[in-house]
PDB file of N, CA and C in Angstrom:
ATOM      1  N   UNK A   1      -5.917 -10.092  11.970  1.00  0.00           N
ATOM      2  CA  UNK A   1      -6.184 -11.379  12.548  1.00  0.00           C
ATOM      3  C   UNK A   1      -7.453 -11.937  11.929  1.00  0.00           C
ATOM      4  N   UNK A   2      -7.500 -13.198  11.759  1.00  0.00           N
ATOM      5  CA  UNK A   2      -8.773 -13.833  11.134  1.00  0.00           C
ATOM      6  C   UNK A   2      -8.991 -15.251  12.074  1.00  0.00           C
ATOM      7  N   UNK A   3     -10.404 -15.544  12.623  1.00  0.00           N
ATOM      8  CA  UNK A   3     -10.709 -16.540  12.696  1.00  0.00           C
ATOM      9  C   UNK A   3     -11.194 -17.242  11.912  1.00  0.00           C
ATOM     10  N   UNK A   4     -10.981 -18.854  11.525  1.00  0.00           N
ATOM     11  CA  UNK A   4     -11.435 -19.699  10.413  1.00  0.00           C
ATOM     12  C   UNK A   4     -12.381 -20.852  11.580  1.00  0.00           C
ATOM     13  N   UNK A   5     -12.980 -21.188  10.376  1.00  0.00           N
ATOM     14  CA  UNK A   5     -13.796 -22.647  11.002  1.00  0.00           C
ATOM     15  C   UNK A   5     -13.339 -24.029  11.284  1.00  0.00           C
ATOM     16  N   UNK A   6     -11.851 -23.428  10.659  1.00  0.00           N
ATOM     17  CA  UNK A   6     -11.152 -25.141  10.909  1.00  0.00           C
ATOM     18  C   UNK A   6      -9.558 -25.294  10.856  1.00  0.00           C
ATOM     19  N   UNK A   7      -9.111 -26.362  10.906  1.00  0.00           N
ATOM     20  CA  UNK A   7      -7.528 -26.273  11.390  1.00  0.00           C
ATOM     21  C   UNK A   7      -6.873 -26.399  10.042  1.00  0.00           C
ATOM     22  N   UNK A   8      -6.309 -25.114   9.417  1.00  0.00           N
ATOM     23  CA  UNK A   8      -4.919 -25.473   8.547  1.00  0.00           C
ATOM     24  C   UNK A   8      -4.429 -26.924   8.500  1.00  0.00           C
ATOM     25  N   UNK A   9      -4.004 -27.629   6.999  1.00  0.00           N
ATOM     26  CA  UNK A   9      -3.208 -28.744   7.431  1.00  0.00           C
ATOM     27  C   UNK A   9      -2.031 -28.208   7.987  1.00  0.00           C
ATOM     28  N   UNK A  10      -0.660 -28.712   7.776  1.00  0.00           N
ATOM     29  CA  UNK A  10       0.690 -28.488   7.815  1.00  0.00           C
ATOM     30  C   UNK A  10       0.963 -27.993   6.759  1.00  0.00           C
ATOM     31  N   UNK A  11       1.234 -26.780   6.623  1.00  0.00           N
ATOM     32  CA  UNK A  11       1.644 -25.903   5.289  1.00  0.00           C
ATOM     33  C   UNK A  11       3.054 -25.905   4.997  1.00  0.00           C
ATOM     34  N   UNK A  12       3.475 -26.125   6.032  1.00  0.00           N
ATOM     35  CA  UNK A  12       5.152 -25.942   5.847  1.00  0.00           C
ATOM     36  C   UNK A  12       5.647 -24.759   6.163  1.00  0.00           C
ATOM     37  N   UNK A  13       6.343 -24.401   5.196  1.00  0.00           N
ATOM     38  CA  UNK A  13       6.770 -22.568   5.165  1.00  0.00           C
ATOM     39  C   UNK A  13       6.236 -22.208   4.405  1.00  0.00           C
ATOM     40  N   UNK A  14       4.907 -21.823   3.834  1.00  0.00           N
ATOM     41  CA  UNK A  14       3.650 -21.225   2.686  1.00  0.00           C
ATOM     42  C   UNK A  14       4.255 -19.649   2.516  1.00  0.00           C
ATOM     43  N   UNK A  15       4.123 -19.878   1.146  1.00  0.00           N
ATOM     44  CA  UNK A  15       3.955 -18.006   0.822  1.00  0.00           C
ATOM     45  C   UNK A  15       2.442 -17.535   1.230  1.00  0.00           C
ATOM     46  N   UNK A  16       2.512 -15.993   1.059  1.00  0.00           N
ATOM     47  CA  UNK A  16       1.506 -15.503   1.867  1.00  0.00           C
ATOM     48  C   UNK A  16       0.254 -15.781   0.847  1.00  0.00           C
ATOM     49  N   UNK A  17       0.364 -15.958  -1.005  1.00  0.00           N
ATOM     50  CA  UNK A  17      -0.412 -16.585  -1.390  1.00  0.00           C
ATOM     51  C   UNK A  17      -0.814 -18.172  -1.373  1.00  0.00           C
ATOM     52  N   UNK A  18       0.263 -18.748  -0.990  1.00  0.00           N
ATOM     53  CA  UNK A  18      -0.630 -20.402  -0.429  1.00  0.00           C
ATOM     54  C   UNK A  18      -1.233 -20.328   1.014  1.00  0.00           C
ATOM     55  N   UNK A  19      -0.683 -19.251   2.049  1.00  0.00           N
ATOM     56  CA  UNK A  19      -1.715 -19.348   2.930  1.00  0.00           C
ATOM     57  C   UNK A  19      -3.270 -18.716   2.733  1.00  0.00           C
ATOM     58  N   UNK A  20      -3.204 -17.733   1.845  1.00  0.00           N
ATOM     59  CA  UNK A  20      -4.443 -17.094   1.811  1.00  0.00           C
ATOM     60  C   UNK A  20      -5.353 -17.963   1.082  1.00  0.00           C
ATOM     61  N   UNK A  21      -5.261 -18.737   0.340  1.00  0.00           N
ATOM     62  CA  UNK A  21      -6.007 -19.580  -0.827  1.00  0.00           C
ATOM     63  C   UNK A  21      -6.166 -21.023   0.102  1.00  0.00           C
ATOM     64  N   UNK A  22      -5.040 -21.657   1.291  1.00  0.00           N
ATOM     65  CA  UNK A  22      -5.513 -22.714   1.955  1.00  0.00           C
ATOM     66  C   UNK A  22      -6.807 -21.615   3.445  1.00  0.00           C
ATOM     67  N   UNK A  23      -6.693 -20.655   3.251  1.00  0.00           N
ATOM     68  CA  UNK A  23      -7.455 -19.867   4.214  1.00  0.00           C
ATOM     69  C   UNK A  23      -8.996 -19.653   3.346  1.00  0.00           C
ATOM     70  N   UNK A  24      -8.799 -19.557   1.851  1.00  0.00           N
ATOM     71  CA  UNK A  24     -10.179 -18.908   1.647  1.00  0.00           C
ATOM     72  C   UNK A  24     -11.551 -20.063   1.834  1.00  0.00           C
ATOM     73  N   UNK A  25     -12.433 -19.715   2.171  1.00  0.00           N
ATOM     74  CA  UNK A  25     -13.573 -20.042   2.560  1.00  0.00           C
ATOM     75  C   UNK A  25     -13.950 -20.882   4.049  1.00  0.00           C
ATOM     76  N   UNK A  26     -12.786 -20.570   4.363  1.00  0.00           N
ATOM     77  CA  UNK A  26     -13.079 -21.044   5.909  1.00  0.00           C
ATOM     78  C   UNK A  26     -12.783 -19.478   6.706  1.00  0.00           C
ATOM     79  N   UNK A  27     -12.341 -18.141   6.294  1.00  0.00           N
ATOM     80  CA  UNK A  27     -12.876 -17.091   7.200  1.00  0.00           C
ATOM     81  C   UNK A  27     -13.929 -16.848   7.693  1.00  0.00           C
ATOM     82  N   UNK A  28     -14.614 -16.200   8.990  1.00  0.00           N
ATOM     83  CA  UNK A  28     -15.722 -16.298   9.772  1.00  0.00           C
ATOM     84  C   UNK A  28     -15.721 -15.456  10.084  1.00  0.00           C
ATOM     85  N   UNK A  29     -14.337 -14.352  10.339  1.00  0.00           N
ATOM     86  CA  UNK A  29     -14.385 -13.239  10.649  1.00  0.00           C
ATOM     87  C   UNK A  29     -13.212 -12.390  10.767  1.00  0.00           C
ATOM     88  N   UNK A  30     -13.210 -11.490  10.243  1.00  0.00           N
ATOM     89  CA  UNK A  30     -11.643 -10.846  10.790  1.00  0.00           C
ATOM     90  C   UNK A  30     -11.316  -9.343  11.229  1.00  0.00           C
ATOM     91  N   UNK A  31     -10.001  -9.239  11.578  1.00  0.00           N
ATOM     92  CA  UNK A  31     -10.336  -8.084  12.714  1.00  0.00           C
ATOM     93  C   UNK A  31      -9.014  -7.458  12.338  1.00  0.00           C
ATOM     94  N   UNK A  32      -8.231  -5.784  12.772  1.00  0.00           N
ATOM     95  CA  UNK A  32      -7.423  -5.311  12.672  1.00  0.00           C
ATOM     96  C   UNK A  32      -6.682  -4.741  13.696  1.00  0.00           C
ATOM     97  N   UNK A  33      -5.969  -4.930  13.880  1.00  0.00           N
ATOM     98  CA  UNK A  33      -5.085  -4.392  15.655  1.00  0.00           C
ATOM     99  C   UNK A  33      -4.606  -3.607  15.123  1.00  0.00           C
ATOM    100  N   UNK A  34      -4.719  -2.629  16.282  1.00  0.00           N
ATOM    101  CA  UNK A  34      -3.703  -0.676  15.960  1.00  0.00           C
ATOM    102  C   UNK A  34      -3.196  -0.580  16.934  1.00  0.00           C
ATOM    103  N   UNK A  35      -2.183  -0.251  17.253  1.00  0.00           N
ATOM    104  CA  UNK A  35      -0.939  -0.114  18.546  1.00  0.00           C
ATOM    105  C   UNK A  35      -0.474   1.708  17.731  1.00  0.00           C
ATOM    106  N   UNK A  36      -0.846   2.175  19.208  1.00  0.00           N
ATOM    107  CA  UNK A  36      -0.641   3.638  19.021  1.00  0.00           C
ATOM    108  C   UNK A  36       0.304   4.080  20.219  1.00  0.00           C
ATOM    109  N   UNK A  37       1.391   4.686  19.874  1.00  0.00           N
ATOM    110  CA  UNK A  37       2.852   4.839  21.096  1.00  0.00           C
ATOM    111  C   UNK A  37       3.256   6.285  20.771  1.00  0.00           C
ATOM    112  N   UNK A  38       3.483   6.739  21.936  1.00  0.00           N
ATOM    113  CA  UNK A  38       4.302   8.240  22.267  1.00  0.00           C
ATOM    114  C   UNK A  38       5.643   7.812  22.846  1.00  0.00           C
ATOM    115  N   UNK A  39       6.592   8.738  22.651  1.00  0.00           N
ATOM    116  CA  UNK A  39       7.746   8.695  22.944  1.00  0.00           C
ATOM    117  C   UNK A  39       7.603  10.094  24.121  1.00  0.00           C
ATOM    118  N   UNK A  40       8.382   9.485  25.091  1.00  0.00           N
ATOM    119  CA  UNK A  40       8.371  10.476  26.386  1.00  0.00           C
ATOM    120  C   UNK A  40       9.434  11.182  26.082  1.00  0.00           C
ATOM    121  N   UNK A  41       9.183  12.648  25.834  1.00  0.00           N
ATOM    122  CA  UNK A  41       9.822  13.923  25.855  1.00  0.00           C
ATOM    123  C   UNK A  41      11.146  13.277  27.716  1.00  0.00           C
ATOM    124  N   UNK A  42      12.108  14.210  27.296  1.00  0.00           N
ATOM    125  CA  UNK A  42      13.569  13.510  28.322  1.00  0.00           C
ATOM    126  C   UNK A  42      13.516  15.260  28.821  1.00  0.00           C
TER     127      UNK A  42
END
């Protein structure tokens, strides 16, 4: 996840390189989520 300083125009359907390049220099900060799961023994 990344917060930016400002609002995306309308990208459309962007590849993940036109979003990262309409993203660069407006990141401020970014962060990584971990989801950790057990499966219950039956």
């Amino acid at each position: 996840m990344m917060a930016l300083d400002t609002v995306l125009p309308d990208l459309q359907i962007p590849t993940k390189a036109v979003l990262e390049k309409a993203m660069q220099g407006h990141i401020i900060a970014n962060t990584e989520l971990i989801g950790l799961y057990q499966r219950q023994s039956s």
